[in-house]
C-alpha atoms as a PDB file:
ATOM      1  CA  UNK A   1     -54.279 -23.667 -13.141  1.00  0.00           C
ATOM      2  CA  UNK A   2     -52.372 -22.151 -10.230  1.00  0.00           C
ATOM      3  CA  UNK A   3     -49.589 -23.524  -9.300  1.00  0.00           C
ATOM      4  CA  UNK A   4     -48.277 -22.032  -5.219  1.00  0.00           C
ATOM      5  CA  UNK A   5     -44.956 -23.673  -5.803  1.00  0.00           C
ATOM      6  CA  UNK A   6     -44.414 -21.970  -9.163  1.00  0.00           C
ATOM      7  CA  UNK A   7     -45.396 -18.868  -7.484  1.00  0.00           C
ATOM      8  CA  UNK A   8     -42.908 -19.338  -4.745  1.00  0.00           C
ATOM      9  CA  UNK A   9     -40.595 -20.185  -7.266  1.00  0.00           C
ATOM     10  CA  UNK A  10     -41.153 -16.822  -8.889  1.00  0.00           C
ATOM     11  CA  UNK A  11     -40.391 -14.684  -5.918  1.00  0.00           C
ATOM     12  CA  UNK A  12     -37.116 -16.762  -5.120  1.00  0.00           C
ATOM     13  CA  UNK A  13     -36.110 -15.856  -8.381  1.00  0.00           C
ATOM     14  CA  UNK A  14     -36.580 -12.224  -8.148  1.00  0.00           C
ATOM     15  CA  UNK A  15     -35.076 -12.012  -4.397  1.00  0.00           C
ATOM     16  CA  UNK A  16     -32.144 -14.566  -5.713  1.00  0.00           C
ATOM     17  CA  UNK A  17     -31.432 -11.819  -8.936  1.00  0.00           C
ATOM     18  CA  UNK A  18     -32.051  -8.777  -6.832  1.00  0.00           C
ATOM     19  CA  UNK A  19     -29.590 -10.158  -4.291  1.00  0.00           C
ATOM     20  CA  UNK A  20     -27.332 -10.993  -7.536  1.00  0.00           C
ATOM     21  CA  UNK A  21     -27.445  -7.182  -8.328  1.00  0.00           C
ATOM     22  CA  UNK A  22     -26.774  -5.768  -5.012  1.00  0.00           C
ATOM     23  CA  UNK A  23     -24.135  -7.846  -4.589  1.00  0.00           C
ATOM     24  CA  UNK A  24     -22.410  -6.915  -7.758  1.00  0.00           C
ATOM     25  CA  UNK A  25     -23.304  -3.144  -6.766  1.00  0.00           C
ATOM     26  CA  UNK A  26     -21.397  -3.441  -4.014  1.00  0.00           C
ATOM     27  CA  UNK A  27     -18.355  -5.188  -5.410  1.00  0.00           C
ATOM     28  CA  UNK A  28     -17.977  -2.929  -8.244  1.00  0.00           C
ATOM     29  CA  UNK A  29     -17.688   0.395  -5.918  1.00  0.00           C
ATOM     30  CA  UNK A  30     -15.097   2.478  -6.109  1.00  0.00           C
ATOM     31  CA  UNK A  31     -13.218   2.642  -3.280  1.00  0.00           C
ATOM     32  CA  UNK A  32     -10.078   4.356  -3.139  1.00  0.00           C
ATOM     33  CA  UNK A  33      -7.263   1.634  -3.110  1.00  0.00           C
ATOM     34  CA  UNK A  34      -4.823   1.457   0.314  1.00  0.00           C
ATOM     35  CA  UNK A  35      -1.318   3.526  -1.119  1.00  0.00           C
ATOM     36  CA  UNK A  36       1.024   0.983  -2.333  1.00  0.00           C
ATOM     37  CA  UNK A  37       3.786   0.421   0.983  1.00  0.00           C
ATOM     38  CA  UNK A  38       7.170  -0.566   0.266  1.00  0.00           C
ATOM     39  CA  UNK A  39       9.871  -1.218   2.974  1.00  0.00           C
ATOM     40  CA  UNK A  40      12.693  -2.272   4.329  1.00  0.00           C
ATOM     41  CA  UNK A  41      13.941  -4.392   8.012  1.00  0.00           C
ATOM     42  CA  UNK A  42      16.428  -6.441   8.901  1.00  0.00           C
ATOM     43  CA  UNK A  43      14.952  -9.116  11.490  1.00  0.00           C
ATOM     44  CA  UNK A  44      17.568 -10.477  13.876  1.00  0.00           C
ATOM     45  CA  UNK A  45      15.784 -13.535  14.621  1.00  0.00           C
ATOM     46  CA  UNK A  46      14.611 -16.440  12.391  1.00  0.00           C
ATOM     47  CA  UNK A  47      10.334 -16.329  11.704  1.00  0.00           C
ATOM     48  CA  UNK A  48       7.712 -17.784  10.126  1.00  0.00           C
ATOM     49  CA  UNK A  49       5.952 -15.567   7.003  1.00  0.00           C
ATOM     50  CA  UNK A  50       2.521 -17.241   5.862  1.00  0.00           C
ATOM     51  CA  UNK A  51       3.666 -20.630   6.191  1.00  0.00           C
ATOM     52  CA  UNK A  52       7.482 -20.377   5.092  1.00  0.00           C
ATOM     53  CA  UNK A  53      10.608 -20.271   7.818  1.00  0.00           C
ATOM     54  CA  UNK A  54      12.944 -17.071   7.078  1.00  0.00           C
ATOM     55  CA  UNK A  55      16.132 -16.728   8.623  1.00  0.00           C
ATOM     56  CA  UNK A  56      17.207 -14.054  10.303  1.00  0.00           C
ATOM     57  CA  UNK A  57      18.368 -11.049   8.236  1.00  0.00           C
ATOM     58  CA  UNK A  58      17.601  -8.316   6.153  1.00  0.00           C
ATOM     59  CA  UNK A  59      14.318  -7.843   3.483  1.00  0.00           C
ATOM     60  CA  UNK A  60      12.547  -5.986   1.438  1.00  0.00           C
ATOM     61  CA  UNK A  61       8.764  -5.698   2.094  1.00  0.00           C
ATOM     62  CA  UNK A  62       5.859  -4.231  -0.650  1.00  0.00           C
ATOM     63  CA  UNK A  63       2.110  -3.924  -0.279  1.00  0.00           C
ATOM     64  CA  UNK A  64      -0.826  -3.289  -2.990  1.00  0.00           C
ATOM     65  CA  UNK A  65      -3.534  -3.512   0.132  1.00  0.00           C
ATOM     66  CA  UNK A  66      -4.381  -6.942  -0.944  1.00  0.00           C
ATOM     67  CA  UNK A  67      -1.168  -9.041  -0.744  1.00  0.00           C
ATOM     68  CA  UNK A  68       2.053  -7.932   1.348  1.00  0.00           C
ATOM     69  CA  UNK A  69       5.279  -9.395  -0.686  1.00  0.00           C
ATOM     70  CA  UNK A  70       8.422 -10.185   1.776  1.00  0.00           C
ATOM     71  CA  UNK A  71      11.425 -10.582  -0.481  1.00  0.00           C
ATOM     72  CA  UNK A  72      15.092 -11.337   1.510  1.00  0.00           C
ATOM     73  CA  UNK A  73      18.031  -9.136  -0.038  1.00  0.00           C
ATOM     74  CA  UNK A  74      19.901 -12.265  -0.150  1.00  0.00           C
ATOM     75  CA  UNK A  75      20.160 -13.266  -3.778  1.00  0.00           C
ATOM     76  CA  UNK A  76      19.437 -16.689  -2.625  1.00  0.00           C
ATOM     77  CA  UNK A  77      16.911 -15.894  -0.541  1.00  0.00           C
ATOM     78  CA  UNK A  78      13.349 -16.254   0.277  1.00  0.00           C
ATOM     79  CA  UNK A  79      10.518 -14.458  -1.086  1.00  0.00           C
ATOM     80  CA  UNK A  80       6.722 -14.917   0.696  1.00  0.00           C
ATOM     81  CA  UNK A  81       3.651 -13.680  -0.255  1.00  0.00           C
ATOM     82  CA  UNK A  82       0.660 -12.873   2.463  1.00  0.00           C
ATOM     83  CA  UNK A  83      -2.644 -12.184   1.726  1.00  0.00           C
ATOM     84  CA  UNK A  84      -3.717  -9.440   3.608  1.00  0.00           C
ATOM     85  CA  UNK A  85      -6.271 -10.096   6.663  1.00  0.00           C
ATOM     86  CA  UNK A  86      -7.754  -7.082   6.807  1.00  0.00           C
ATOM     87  CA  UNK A  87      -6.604  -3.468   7.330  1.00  0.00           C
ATOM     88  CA  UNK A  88      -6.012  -1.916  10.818  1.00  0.00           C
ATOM     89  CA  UNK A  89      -6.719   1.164  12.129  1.00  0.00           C
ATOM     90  CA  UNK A  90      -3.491   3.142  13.415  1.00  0.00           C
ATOM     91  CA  UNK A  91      -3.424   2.907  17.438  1.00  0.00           C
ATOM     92  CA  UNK A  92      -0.853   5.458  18.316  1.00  0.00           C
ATOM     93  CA  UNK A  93       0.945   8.169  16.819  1.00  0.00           C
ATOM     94  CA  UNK A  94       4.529   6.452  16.293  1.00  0.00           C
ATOM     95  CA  UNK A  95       5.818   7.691  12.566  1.00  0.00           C
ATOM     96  CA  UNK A  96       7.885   4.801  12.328  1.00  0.00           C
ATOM     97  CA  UNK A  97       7.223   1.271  10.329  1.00  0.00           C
ATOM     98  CA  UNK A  98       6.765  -1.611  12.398  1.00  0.00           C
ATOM     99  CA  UNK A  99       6.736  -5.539  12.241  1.00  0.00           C
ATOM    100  CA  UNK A 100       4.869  -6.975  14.587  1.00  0.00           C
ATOM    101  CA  UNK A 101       5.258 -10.520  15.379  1.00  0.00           C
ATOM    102  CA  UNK A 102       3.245 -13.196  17.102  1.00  0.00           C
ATOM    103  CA  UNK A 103       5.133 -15.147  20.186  1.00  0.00           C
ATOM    104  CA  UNK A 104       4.066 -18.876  19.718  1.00  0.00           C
ATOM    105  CA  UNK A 105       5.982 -20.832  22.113  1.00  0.00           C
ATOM    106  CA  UNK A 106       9.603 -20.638  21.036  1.00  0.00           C
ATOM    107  CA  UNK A 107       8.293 -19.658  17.096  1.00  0.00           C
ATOM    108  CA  UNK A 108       8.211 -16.050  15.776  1.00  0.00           C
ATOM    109  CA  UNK A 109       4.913 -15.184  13.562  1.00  0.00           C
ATOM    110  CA  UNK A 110       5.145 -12.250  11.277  1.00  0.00           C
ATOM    111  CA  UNK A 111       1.351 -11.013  11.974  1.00  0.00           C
ATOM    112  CA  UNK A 112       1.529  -7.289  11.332  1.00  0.00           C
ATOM    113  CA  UNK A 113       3.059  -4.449   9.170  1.00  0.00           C
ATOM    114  CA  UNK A 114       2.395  -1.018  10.099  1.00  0.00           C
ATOM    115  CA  UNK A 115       3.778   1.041   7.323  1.00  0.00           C
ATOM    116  CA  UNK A 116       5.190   4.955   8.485  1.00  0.00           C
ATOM    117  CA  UNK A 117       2.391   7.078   9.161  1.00  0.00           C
ATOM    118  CA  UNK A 118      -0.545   4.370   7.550  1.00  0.00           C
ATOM    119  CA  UNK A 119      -2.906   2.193   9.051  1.00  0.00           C
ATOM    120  CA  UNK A 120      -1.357  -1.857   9.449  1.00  0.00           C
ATOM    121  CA  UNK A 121      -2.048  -4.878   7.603  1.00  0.00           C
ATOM    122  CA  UNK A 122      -2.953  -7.871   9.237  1.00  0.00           C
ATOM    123  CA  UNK A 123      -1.193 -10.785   7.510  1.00  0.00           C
ATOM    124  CA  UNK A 124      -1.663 -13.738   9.949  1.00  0.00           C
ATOM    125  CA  UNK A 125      -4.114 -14.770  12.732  1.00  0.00           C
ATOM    126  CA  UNK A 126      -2.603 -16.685  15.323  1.00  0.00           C
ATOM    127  CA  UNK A 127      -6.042 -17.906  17.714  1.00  0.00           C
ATOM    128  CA  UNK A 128      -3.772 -19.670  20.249  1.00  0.00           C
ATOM    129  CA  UNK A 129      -2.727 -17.656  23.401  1.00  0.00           C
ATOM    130  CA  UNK A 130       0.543 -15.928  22.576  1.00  0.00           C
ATOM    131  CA  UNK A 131       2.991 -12.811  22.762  1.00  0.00           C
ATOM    132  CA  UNK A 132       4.285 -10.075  20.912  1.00  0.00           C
ATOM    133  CA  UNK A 133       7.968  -8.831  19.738  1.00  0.00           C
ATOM    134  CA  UNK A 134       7.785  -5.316  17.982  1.00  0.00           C
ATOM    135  CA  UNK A 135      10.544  -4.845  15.417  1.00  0.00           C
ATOM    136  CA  UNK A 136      11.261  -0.988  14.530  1.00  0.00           C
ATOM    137  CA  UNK A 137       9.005   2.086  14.987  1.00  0.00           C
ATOM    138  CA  UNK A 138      10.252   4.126  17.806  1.00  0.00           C
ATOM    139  CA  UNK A 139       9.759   1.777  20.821  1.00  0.00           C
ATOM    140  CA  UNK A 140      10.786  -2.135  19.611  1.00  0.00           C
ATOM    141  CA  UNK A 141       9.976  -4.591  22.475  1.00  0.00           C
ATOM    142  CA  UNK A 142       9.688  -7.867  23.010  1.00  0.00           C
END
């Protein structure tokens, strides 16, 4: 006897494992990892990173391309870790790091990090309307 719905049921299966295979095709590329980044800044203001308030002061920053590890060089300090966004394409030419930071009423976002001479990492979306205070490169500005 023939069945439609085991039919149908066939062809699902085949799309639903061909999907399965391109999928895994994809994943298992090999792309060529973003260079490990590892930094320093001293922030004169206090900030949010991911969801934890820093104070201001001096830290030690470290990327992999996936997560971007902000460790304070206070022994007591904080450490933070950020999963990265996505990557961003260098705008400008400036050879200098920069932190960019996201102006949300009277709190300071760490958003960016634009490693020396690499493209950025975006580390935090902020969707409300807000401002920007750049911390190093070679033109900081509020």
């Amino acid at each position: 006897m023939n069945n439609p719905s085991r039919r149908r049921l066939k062809i699902t299966s085949r799309a639903a494992i061909v999907a399965a295979a391109f999928g895994l095709a994809l994943a298992s590329r090999a792309d060529t990892p973003a260079p490990p980044y590892r930094g320093k800044a001293t922030i004169a203001f206090p900030f949010v990173a991911a969801s934890t308030q820093c104070p201001a002061g001096s830290y030690d920053f470290e990327s992999d391309g996936i997560k971007v590890t902000l460790r304070s060089t206070d022994p007591k300090g904080t450490t933070v870790i950020m999963l990265v966004v996505t990557r961003l394409g260098r705008h400008d030419k400036d050879k200098g790091a920069e932190l960019v930071f996201d102006k949300v009423g009277d709190r300071m976002k760490l958003s960016e990090i634009w490693p020396s001479e690499q493209d950025g990492y975006l580390v935090l979306v902020s969707p409300e309307a807000h401002g920007h205070r750049v911390v190093g490169g070679s033109s900081p500005h509020d």
